[in-house]
Protein backbone atom coordinates (compact mmCIF):
# COMPACT_ATOMS: atom_id res chain seq x y z
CA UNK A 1 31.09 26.47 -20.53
CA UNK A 2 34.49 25.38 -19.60
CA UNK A 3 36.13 25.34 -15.91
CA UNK A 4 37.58 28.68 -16.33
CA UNK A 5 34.76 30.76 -17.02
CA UNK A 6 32.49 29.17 -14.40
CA UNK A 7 34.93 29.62 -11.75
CA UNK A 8 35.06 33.49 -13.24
CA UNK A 9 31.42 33.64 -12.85
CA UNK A 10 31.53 32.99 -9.22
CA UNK A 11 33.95 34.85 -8.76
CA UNK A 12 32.50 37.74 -10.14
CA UNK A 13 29.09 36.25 -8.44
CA UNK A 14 31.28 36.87 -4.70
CA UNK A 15 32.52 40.23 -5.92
CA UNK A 16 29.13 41.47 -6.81
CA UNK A 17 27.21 39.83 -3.89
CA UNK A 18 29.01 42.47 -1.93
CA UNK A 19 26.92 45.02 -3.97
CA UNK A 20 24.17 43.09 -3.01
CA UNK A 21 24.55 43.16 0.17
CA UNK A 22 24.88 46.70 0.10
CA UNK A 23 21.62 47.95 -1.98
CA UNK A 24 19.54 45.61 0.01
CA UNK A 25 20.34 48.02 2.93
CA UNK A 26 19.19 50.84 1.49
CA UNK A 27 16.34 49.39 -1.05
CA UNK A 28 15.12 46.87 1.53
CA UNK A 29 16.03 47.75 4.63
CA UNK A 30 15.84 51.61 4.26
CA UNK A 31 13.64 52.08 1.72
CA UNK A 32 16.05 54.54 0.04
CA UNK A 33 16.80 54.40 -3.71
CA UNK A 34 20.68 55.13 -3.82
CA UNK A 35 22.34 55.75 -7.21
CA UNK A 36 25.59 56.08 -5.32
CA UNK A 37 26.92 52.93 -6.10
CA UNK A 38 27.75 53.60 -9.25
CA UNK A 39 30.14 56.41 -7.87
CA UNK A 40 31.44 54.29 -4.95
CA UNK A 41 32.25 51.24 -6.61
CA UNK A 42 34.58 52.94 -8.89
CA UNK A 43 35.31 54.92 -5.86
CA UNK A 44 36.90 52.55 -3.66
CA UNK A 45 38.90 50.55 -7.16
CA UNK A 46 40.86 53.89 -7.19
CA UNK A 47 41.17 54.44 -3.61
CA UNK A 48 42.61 51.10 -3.50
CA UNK A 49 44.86 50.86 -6.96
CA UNK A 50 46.30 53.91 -5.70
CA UNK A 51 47.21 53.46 -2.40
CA UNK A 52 48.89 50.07 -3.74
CA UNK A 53 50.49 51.90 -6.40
CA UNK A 54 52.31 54.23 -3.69
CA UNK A 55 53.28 51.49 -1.32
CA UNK A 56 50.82 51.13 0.76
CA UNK A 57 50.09 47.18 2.44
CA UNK A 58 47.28 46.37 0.41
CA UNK A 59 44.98 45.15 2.86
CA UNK A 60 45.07 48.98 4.59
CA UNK A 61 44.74 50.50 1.08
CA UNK A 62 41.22 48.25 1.02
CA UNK A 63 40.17 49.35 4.24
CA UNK A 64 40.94 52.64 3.44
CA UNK A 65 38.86 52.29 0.41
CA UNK A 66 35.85 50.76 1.86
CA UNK A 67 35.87 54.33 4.33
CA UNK A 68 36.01 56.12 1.64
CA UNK A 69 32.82 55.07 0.03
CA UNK A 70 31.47 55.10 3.48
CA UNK A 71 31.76 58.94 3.80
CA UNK A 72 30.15 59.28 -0.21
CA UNK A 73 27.42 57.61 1.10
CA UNK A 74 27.34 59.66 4.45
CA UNK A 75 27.11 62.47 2.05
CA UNK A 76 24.34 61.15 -0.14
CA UNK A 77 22.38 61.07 3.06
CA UNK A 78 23.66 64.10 4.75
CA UNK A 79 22.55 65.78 1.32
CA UNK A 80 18.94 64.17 1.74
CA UNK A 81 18.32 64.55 5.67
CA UNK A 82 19.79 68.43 6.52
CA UNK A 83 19.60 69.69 2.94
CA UNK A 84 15.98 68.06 2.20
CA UNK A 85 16.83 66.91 -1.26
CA UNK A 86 15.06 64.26 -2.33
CA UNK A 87 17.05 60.77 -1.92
CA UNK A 88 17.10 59.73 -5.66
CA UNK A 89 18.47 63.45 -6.28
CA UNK A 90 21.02 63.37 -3.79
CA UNK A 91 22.26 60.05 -4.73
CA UNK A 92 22.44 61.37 -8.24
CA UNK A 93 24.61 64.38 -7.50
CA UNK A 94 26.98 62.47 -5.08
CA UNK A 95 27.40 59.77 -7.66
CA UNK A 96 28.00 62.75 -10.68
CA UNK A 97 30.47 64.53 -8.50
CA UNK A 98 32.66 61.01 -7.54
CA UNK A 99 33.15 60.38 -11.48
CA UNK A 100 35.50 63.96 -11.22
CA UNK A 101 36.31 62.55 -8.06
CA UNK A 102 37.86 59.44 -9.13
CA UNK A 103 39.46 60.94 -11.94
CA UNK A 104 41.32 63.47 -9.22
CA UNK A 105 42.37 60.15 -6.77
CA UNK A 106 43.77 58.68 -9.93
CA UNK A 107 45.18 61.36 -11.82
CA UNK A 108 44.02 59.11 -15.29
CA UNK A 109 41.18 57.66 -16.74
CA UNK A 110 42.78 53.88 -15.01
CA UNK A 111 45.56 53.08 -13.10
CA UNK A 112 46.94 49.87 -13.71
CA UNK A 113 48.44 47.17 -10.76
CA UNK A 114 49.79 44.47 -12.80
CA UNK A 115 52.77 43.29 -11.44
CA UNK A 116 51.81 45.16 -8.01
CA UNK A 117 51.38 43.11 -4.30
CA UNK A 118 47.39 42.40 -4.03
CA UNK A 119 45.68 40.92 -0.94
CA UNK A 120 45.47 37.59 -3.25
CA UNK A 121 49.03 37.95 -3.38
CA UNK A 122 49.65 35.80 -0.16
CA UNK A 123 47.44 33.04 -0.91
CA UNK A 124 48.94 32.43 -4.26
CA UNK A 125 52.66 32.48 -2.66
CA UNK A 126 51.11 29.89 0.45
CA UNK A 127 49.57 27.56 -1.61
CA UNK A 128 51.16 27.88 -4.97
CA UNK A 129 47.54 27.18 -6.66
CA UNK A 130 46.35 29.06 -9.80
CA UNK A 131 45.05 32.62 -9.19
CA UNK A 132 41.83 32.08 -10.35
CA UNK A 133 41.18 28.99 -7.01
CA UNK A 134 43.00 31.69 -4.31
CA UNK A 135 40.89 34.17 -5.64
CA UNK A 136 37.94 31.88 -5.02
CA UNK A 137 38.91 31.25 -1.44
CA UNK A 138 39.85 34.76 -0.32
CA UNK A 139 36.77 36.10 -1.96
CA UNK A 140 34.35 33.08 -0.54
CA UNK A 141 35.76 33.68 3.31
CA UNK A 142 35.62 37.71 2.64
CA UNK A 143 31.87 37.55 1.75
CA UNK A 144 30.70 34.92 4.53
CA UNK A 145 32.17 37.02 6.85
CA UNK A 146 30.86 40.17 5.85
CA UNK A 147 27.53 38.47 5.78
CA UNK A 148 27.75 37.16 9.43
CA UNK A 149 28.46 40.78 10.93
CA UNK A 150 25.75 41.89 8.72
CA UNK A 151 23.28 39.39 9.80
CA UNK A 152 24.56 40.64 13.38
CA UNK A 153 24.45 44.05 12.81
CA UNK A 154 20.43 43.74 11.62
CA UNK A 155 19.68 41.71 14.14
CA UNK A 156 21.11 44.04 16.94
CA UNK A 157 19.19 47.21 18.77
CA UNK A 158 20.70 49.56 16.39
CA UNK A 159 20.03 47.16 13.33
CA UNK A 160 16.18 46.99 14.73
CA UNK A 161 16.19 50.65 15.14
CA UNK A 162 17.43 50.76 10.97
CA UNK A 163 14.95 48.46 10.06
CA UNK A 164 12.47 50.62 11.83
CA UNK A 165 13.33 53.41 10.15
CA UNK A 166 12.42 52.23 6.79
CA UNK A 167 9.15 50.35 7.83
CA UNK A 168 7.85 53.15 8.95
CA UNK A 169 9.59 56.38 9.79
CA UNK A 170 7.11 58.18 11.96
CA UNK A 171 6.77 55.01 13.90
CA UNK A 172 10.47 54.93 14.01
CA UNK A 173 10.45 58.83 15.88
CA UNK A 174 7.75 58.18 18.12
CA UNK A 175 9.51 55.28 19.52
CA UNK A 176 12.53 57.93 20.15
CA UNK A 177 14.40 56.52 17.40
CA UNK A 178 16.84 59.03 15.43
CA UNK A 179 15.75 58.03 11.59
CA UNK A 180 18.27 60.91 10.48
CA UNK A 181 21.29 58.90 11.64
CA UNK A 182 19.76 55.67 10.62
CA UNK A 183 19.87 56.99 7.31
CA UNK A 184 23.23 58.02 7.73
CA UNK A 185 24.73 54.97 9.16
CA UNK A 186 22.45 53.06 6.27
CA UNK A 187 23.48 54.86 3.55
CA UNK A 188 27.27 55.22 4.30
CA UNK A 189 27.14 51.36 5.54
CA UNK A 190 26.21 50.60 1.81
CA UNK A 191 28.39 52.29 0.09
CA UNK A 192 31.04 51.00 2.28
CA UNK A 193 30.01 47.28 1.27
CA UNK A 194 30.41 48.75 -2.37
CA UNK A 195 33.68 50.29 -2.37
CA UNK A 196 34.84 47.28 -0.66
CA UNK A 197 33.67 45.70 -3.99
CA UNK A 198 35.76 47.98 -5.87
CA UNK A 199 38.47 47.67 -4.19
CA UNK A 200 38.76 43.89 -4.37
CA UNK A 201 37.28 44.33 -7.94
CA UNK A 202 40.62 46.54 -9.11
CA UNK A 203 43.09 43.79 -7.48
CA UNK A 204 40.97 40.85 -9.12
CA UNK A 205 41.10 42.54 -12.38
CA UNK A 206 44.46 44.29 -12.97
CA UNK A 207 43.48 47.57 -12.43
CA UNK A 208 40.63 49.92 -11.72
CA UNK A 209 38.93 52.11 -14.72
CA UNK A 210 37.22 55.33 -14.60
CA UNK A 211 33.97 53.71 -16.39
CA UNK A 212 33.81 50.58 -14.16
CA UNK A 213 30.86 51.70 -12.08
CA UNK A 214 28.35 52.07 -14.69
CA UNK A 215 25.21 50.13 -14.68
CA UNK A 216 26.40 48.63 -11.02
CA UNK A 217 23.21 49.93 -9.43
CA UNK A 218 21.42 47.47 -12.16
CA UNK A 219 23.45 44.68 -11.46
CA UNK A 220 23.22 44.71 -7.68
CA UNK A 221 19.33 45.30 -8.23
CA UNK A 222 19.35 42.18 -10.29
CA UNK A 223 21.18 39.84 -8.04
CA UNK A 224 18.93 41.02 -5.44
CA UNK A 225 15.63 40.43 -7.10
CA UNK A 226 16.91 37.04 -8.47
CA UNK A 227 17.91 36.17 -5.04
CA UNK A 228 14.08 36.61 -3.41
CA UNK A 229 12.65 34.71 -6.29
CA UNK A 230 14.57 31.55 -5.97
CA UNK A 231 14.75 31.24 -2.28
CA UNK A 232 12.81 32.75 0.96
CA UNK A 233 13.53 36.06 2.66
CA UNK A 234 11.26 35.46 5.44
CA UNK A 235 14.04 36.44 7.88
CA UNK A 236 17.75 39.07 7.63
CA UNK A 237 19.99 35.15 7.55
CA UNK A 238 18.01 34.64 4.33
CA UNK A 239 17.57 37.87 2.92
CA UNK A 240 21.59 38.44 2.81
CA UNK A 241 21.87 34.86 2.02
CA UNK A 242 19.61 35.33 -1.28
CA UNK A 243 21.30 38.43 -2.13
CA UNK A 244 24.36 36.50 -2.43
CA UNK A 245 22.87 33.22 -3.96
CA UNK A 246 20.90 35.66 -6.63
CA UNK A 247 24.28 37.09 -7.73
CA UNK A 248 25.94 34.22 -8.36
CA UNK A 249 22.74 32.79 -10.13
CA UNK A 250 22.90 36.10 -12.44
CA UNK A 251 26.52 35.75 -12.90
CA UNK A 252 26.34 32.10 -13.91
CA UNK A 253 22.93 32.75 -16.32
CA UNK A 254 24.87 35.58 -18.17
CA UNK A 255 27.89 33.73 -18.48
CA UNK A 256 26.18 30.66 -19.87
CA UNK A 257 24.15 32.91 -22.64
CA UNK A 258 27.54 34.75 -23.52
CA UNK A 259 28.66 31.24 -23.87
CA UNK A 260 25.94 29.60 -25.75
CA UNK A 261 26.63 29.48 -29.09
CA UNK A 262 23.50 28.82 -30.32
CA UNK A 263 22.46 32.09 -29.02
CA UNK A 264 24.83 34.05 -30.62
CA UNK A 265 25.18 36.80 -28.01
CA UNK A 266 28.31 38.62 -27.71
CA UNK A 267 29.92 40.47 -24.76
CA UNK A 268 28.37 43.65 -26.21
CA UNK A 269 24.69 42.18 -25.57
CA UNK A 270 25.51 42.00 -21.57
CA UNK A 271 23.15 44.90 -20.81
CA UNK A 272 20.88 43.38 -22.90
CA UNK A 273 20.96 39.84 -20.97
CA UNK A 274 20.77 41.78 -17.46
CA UNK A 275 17.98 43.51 -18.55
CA UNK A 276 15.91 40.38 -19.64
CA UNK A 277 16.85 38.75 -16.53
CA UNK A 278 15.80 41.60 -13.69
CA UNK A 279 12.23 41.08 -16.00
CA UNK A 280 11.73 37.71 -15.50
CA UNK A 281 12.98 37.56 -12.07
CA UNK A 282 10.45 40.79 -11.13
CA UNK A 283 7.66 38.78 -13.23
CA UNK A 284 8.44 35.20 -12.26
CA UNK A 285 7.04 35.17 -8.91
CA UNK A 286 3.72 36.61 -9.95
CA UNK A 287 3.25 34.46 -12.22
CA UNK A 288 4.15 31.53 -10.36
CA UNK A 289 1.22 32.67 -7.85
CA UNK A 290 -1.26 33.13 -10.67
CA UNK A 291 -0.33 29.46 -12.08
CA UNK A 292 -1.04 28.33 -8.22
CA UNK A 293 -4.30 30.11 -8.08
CA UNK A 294 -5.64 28.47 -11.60
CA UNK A 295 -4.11 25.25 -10.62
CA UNK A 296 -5.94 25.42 -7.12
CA UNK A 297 -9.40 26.84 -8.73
CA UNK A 298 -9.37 23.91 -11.26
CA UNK A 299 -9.01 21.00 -8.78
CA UNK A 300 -12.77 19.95 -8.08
């Protein structure tokens, strides 16, 4: 694997950890399946390519973008808690109506930004380095951080009352806890993490696509079960930090099959690769017990 495409596999490791972060709120902390991420990813790439394309600074135009998939989130749960549609469902239709959506906030199937001002932009001009190490460093600073307010944000009383809410709802009420706006603030917290994604996605990339959301809900699932089998989650510092850590990991172990050529996988076998890998991370750790067990049984 040469320099180049292991630096672009942690970059795309960063990117991605950001979905990460964002489906272990709702599948870990919530306990609510949300499909919506591979409407909101998309989502806040053409929120952000367009409001760069029209002028605006392009660090508003990502902040702009990462409210926007906040409220399609909002919406997946408003959908689920006052409508009473079941949360895979909901998340199904909000994702399904973003993809027309999208194509409205773009007006085309992609909307390009070469040549157009980025939030990399700066860095490149300040330390006249390669794109591909101020990418690296923007992208490294803009997930620690976002992990640190998460990790804050968990561990606060509104972050215990979320947590609540998806151990055990009707302990959650009975303690006078509103579970309805936990979901809410959940949900719409995710998908904000995942538009943020997009957006930084889009600038990283050239340009945001239509079709560049599908299959993200498998990906961030991935990096998050691949994060809890190489490393503890006993507390919310190393749960984010394995979500993180397991995207990268996934990253890297895709781009060294693609580039084994022994292999002889192609970019076309990528599903393929993340599908073998979610198995033997979901797999590994039982199996690793088992091996224990025998190993412990055996000794006299």
């Amino acid at each position: 694997m040469s320099l180049i495409a292991f630096l672009g596999a942690i970059e795309a490791g960063l990117l991605f950890g950001l979905v990460a972060l964002g489906v272990f709120i709702t599948f870990r902390v919530l306990d609510f399946p949300d499909l919506t991420v591979d409407g909101s990813l998309p989502l806040g790439a053409a929120v952000a390519a367009t409001l760069i394309v029209a002028g605006v600074p392009p660090v508003i135009a990502t902040l702009i973008a990462m409210i926007a998939g906040g409220m399609s989130g909002v919406v997946t749960g408003w959908l689920n808690v006052r409508l009473n549609i079941l949360h895979l469902l909901a998340s199904i239709l909000t994702m399904i109506a973003l993809y027309s959506i999208n194509l409205r906030i773009m007006g085309k199937p992609n909307m390009p930004l070469l040549g157009e001002v980025t939030v990399f932009t700066p860095l490149e001009e300040a330390f006249d380095l390669p794109f591909y190490w101020t990418n690296l460093m923007l992208l490294t600073v803009v997930v620690v951080v976002t992990k640190w307010l998460i990790d804050a944000f968990l561990n606060s009383e509104i972050g215990l009352a979320m947590r609540a809410t998806g151990a055990n709802p009707r302990m959650a009420r009975a303690q006078g806890i509103n579970t309805d706006v936990m979901v809410l603030a959940g949900v719409g917290l995710s998908n904000a993490l995942v538009a943020l994604a997009g957006a930084l996605f889009a600038q990283v990339q050239g340009g945001a696509d239509i079709s560049m959301g599908v299959g993200v809900i498998v990906v961030g699932l991935a990096a998050v079960i691949l994060g809890e089998a190489v490393m503890s989650t006993r507390t919310i510092v190393l749960a984010t930090l394995a979500c993180i850590v397991g995207s990268i990991v996934y990253r890297l172990a895709v781009a060294a099959a693609l580039n084994a050529d022994f292999m002889g996988l192609q970019a076309q076998d990528l599903k393929l690769i993340t599908a073998v890998l979610v198995v033997v991370a979901m797999t590994a750790p039982g199996a690793r017990r088992k091996w224990l067990k025998k190993r412990k049984a055996a000794k006299p």
